[in-house]
PDB file of N, CA and C in Angstrom:
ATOM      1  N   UNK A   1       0.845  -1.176   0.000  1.00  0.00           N
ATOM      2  CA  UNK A   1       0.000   0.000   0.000  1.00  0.00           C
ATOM      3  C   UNK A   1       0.893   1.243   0.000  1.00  0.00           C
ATOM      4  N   UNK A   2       0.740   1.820  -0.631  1.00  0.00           N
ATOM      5  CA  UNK A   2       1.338   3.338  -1.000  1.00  0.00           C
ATOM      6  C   UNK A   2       1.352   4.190   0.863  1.00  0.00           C
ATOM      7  N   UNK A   3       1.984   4.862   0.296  1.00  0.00           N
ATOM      8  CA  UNK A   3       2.037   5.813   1.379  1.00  0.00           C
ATOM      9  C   UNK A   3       0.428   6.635   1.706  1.00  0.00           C
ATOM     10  N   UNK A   4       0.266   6.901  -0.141  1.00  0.00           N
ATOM     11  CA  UNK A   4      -0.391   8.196  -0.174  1.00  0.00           C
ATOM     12  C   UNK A   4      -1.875   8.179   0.008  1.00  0.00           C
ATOM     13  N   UNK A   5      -2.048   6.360   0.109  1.00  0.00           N
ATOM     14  CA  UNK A   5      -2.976   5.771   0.317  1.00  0.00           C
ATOM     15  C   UNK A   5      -3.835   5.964   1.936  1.00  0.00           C
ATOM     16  N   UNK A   6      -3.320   5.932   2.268  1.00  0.00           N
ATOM     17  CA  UNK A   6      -3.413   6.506   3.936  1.00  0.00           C
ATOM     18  C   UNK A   6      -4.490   7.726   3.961  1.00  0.00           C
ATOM     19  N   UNK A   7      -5.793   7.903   4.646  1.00  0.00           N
ATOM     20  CA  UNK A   7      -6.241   9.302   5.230  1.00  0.00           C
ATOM     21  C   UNK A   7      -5.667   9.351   6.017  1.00  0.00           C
ATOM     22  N   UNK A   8      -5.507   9.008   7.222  1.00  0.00           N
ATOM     23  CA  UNK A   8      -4.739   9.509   8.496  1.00  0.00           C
ATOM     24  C   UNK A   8      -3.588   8.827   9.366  1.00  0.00           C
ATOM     25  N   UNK A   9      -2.669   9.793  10.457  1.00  0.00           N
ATOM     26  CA  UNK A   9      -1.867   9.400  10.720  1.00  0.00           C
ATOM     27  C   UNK A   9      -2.168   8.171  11.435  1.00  0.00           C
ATOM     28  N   UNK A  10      -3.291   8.362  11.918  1.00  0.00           N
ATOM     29  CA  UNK A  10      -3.792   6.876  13.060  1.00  0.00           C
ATOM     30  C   UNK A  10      -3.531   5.644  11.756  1.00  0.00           C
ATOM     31  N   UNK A  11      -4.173   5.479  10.735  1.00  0.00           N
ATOM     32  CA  UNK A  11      -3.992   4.597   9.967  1.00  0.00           C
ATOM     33  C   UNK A  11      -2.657   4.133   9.911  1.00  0.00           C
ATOM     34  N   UNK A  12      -1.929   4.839   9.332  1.00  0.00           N
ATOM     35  CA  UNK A  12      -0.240   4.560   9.562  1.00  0.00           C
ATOM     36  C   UNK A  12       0.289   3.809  10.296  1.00  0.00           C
ATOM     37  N   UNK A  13       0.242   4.357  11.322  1.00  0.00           N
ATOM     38  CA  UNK A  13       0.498   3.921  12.435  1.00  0.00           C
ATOM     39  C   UNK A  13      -0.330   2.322  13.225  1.00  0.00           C
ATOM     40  N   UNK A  14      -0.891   2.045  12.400  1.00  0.00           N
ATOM     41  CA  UNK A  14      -1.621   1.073  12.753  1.00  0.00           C
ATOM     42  C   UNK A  14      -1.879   0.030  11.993  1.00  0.00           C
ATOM     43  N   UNK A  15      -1.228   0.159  10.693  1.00  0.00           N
ATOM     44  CA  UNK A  15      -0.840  -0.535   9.462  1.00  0.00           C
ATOM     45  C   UNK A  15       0.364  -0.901  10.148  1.00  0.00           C
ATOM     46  N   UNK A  16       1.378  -0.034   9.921  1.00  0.00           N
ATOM     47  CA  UNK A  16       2.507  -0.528  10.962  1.00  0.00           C
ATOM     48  C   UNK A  16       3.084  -0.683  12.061  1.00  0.00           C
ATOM     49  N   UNK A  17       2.109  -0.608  12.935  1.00  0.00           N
ATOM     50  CA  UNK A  17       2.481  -1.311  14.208  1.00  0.00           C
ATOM     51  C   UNK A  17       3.144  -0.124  14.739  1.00  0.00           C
ATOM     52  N   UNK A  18       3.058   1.136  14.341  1.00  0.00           N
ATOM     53  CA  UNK A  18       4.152   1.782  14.888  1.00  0.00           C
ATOM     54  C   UNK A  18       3.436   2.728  16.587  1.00  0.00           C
ATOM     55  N   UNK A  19       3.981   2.614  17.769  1.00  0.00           N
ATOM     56  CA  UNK A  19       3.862   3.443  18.819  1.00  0.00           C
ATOM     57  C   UNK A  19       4.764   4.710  18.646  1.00  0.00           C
ATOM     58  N   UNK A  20       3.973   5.202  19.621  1.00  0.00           N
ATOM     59  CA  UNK A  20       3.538   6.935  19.295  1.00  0.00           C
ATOM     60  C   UNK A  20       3.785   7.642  21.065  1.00  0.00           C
ATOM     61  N   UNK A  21       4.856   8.052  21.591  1.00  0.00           N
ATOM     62  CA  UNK A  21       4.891   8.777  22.826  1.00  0.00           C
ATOM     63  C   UNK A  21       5.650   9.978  23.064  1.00  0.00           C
ATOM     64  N   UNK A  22       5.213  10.725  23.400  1.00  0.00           N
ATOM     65  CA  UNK A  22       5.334  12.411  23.916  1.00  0.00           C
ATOM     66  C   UNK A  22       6.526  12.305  25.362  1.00  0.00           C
ATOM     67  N   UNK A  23       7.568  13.072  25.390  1.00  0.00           N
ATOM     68  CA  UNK A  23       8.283  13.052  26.777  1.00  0.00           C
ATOM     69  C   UNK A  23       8.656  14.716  26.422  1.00  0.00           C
ATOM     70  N   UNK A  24       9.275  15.404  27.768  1.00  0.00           N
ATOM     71  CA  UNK A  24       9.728  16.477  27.095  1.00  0.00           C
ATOM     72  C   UNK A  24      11.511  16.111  27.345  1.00  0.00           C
ATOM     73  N   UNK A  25      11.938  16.601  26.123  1.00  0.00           N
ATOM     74  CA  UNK A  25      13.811  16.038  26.208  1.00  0.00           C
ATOM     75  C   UNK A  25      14.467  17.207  26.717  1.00  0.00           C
ATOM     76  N   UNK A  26      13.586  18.575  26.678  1.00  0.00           N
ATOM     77  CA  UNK A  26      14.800  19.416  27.131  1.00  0.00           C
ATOM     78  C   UNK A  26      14.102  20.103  28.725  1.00  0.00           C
ATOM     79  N   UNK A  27      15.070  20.284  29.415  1.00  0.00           N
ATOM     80  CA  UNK A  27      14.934  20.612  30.777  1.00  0.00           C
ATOM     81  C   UNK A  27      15.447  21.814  31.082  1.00  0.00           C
ATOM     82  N   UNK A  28      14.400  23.171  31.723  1.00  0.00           N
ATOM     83  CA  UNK A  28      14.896  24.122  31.747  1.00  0.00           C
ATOM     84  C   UNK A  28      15.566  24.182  32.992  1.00  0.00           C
ATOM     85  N   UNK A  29      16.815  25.117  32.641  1.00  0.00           N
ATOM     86  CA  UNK A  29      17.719  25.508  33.441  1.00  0.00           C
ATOM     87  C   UNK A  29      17.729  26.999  33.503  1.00  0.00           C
ATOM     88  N   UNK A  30      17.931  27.503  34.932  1.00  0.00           N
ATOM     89  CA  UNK A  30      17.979  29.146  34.816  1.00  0.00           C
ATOM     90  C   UNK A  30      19.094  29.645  35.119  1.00  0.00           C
ATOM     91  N   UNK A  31      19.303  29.943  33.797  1.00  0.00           N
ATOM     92  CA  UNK A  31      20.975  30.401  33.635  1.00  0.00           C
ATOM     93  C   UNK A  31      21.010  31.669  33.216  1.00  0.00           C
ATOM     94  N   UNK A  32      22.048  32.523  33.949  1.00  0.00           N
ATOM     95  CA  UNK A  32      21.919  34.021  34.253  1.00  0.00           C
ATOM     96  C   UNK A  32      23.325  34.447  33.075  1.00  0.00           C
ATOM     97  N   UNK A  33      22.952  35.591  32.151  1.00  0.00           N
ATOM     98  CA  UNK A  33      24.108  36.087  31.565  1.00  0.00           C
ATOM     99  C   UNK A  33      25.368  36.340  32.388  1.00  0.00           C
ATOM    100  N   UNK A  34      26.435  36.301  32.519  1.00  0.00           N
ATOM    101  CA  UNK A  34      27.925  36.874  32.598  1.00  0.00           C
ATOM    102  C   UNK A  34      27.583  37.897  33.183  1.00  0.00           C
ATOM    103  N   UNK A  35      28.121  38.173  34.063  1.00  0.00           N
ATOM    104  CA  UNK A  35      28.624  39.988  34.167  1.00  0.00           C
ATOM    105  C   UNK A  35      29.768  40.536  33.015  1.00  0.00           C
ATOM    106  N   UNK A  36      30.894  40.684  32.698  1.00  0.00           N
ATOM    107  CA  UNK A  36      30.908  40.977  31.374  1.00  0.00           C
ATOM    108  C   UNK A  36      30.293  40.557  30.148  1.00  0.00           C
ATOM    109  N   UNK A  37      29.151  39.916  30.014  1.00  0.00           N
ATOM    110  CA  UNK A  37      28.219  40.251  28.949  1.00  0.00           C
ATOM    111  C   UNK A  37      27.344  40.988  29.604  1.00  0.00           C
ATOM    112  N   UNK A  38      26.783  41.592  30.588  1.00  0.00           N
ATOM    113  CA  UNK A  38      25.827  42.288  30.536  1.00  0.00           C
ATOM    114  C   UNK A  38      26.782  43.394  30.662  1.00  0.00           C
ATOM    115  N   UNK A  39      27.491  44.152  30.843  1.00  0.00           N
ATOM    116  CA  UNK A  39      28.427  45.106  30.967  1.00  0.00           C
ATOM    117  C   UNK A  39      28.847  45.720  29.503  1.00  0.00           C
ATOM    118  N   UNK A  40      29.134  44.530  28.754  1.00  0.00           N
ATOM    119  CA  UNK A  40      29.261  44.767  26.952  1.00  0.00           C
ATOM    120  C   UNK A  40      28.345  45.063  25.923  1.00  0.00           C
ATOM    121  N   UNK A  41      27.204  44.180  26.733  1.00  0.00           N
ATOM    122  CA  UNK A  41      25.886  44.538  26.043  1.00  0.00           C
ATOM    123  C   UNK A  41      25.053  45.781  26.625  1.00  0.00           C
ATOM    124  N   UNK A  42      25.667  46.529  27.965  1.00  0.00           N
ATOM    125  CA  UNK A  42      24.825  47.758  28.220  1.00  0.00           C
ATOM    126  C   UNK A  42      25.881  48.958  27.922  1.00  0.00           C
ATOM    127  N   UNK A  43      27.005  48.514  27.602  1.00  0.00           N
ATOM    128  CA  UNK A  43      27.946  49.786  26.759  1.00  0.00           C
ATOM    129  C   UNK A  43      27.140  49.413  25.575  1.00  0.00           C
ATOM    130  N   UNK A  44      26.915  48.660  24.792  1.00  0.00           N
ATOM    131  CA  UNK A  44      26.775  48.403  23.250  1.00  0.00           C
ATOM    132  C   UNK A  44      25.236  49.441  23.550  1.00  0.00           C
ATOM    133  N   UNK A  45      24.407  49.402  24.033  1.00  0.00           N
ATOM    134  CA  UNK A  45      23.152  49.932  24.068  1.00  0.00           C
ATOM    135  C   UNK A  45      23.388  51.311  23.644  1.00  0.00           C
ATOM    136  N   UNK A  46      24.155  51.339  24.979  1.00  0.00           N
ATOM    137  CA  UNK A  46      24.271  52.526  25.305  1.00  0.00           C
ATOM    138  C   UNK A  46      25.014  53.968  24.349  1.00  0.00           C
ATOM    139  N   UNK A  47      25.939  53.355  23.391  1.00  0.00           N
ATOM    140  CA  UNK A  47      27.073  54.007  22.512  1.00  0.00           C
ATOM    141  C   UNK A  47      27.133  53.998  21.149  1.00  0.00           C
ATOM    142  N   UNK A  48      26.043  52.770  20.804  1.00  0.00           N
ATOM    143  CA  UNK A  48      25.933  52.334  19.606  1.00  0.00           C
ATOM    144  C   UNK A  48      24.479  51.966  18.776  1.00  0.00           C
ATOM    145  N   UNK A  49      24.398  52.126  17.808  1.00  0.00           N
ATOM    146  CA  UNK A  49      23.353  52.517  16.732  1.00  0.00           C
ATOM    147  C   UNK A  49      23.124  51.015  16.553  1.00  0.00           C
ATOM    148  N   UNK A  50      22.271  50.228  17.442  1.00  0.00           N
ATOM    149  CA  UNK A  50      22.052  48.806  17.557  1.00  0.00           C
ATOM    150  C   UNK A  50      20.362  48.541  16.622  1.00  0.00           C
ATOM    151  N   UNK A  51      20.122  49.573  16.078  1.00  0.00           N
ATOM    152  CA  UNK A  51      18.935  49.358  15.390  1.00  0.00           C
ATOM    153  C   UNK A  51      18.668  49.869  13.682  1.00  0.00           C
ATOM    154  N   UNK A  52      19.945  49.964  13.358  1.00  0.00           N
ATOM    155  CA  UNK A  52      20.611  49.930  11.995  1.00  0.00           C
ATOM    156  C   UNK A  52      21.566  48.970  11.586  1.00  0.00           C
ATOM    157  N   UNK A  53      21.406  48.516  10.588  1.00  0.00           N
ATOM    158  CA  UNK A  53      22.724  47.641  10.220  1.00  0.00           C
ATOM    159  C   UNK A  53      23.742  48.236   9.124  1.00  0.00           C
TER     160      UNK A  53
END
């Protein structure tokens, strides 16, 4: 059977046997900028034409 043969993903998946599960892979972490990056990036604000290229 064709691929294109298929209406839906449930079909697919059930033609071939295939399981189907949701996890989340990424895990937030609260990670704080540098003090010299925020120091570089509030001279850069501050001195420079950051909204022209």
């Amino acid at each position: 059977m064709a691929f294109s043969d298929f209406k839906t993903i449930a079909q697919v998946q059930e033609e071939y046997q295939i399981k189907y599960s949701e996890a989340d892979f990424i895990e937030y972490i609260d990670l704080k900028p540098s003090a010299i990056f925020t120091q570089e990036f509030d001279f850069s604000e501050k001195n420079m034409d950051i909204f022209t290229s």
